[in-house]
Every structure is written in C-alpha cells, then in structure tokens.
Protein backbone atom coordinates (compact mmCIF):
# COMPACT_ATOMS: atom_id res chain seq x y z
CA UNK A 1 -17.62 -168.11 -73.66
CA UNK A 2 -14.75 -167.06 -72.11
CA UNK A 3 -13.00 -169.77 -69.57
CA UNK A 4 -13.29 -169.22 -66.01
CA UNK A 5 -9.62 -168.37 -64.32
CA UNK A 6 -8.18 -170.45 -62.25
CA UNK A 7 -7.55 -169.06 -58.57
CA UNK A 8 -4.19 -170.42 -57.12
CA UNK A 9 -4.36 -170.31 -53.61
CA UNK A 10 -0.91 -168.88 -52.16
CA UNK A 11 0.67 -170.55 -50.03
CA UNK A 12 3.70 -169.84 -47.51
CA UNK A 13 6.32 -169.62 -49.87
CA UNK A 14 4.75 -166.96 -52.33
CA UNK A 15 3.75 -164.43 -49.65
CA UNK A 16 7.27 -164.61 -48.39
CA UNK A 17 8.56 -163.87 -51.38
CA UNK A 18 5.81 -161.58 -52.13
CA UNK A 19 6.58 -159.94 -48.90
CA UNK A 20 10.44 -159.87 -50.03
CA UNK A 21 9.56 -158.01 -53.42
CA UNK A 22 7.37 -155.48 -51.73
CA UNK A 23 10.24 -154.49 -48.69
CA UNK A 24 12.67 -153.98 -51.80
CA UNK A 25 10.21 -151.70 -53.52
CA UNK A 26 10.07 -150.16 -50.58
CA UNK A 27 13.34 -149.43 -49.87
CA UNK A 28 14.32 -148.73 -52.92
CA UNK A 29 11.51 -145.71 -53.14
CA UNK A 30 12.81 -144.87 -49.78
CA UNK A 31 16.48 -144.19 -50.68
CA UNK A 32 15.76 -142.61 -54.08
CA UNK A 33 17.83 -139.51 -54.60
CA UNK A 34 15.49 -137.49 -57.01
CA UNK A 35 14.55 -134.43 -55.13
CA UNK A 36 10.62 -133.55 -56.06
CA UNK A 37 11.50 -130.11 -56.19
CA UNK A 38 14.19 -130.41 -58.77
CA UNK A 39 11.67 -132.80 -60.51
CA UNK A 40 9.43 -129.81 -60.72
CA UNK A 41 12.04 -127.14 -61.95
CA UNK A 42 13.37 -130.20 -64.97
CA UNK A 43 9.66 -131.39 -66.20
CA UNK A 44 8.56 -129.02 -68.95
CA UNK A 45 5.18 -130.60 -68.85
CA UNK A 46 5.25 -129.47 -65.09
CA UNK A 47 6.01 -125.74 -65.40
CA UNK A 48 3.43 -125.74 -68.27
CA UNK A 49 0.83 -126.37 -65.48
CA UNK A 50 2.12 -124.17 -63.47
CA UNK A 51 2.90 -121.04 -65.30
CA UNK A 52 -0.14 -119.68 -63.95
CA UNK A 53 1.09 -119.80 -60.41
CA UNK A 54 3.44 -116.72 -59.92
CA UNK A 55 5.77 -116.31 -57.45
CA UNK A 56 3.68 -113.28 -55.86
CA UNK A 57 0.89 -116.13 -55.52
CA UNK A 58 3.17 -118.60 -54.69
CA UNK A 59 4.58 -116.21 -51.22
CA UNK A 60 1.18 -114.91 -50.31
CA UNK A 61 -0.91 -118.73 -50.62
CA UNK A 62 2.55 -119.95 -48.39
CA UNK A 63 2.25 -117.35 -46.08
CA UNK A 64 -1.39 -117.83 -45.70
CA UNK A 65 -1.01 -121.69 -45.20
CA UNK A 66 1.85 -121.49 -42.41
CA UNK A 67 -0.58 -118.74 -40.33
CA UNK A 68 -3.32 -121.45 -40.73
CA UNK A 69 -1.02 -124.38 -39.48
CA UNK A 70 -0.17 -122.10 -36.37
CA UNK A 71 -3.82 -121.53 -35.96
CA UNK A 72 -3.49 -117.62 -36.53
CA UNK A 73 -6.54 -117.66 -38.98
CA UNK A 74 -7.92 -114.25 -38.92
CA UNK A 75 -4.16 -113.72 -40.47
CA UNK A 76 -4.48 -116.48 -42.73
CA UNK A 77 -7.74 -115.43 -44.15
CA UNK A 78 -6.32 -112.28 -44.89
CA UNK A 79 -3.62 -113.47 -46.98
CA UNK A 80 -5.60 -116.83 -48.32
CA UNK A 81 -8.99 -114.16 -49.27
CA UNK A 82 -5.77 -112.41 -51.85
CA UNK A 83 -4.66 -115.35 -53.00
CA UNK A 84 -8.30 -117.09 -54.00
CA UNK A 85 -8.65 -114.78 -56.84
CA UNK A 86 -5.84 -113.02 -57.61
CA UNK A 87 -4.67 -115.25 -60.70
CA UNK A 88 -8.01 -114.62 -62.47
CA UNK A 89 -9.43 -117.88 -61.58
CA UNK A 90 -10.82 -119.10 -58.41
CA UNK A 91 -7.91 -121.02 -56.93
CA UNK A 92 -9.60 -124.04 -55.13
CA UNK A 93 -7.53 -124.70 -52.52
CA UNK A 94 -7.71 -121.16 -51.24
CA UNK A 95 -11.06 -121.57 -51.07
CA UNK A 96 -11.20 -124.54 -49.18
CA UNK A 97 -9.24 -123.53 -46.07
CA UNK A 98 -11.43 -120.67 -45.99
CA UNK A 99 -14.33 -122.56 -45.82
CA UNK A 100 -13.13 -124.77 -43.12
CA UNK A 101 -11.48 -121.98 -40.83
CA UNK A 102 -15.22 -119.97 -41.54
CA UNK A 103 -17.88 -122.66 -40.60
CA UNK A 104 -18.13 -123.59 -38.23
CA UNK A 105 -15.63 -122.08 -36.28
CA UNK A 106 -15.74 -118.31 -37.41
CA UNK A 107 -12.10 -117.88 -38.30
CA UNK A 108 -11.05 -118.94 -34.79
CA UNK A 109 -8.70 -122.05 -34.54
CA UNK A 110 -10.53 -124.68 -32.32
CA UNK A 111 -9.11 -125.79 -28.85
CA UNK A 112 -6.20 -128.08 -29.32
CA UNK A 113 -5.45 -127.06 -33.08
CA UNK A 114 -2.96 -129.34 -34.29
CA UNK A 115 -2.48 -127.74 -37.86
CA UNK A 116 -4.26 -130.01 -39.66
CA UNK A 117 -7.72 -131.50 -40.39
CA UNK A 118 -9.41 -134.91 -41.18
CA UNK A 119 -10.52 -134.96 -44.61
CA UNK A 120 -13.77 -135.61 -43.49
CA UNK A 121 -14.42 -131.95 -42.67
CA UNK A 122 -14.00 -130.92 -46.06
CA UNK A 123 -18.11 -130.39 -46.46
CA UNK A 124 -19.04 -129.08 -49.53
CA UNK A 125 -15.36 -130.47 -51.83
C-alpha cells in the first residue's frame, strides 16, 4: 500500500514566486520570434499532413471563409460547397460552416453578425 502524499499548503511566498515563473513564461512566449507560418513551410512532418491541401483548395476554402466572416453567405456557400469535396474526402471544416450558415438561418447572416460564432452552436460536431 502505497503512502498517502503529503499536501503542502502554499503559502504567500510560493504563489509569488509561482506567480513570477508564470509572467516569465508568459512573456517569454509573447516575444518569441518563430513565425508559425515559417514553422509550417520548415516541419517536414507538417507538409506531410498537408500535402493533401492544394493551393487551388487552399484559395477557394480562404475565399469562402472571408465571405462568411463578412456575412455574405450565399457567396460563401458557393465557394465552401467546392471546397467540401473537392480533395476526394469530405473536408470537415467545410462542412461545418455550412451547416451553421444553413440551419437555422437559411444561408442568411443573422442581425448583428459579428463574424464569428460561440462554439456552442456547433450542433451536430
């Protein structure tokens, strides 16, 4: 039987200097030169997932998401209906946003569109 651990309680001290560790971390993340995109073009395990994605896709899925963040959706759906099948596969997040912008609101951005969503409308994800 295994010995019960022993709980420290923490007192002023430690969460300062817990507090201390976690701004450094912080800032350190925040002032990090290493550009995500540049991450993406270096990583061969990266473009080995995403070979599939061409740059065709790539334009008509962008194009599709911008007209969606303006709240044009009958355009979006246009490009985003290409774009969920075109790579042979059904590409998920095509076919979420057309989901959302079809029920319940018919392809019609709602009063007030922001360009975004809660994830809590993402029904059946």
């Amino acid at each position: 039987v295994d010995k019960p651990i022993e709980v420290w309680p923490w007192n002023t001290q430690q969460r300062y200097r817990s507090r201390q560790l976690l701004e450094v971390e912080k800032m350190r993340k925040l002032t990090d030169p290493t550009l995500v995109a540049e991450v993406f073009e270096a990583c061969p395990k990266i473009a080995h997932m995403r070979r599939r994605y061409t740059f065709a896709f790539q334009s008509l899925f962008c194009m599709g998401y911008q007209n969606y963040i303006e709240g044009e959706w009958k355009a979006a759906c246009t490009f985003l209906l290409k774009t969920q099948s075109m790579l042979g596969i059904n590409d998920g997040p095509s076919g979420a946003l057309l989901r959302f912008m079809e029920i319940p609101y018919g392809f019609k951005a709602p009063a007030g569109w922001q360009g975004f969503h809660t994830l809590g409308h993402l029904g059946g994800l």
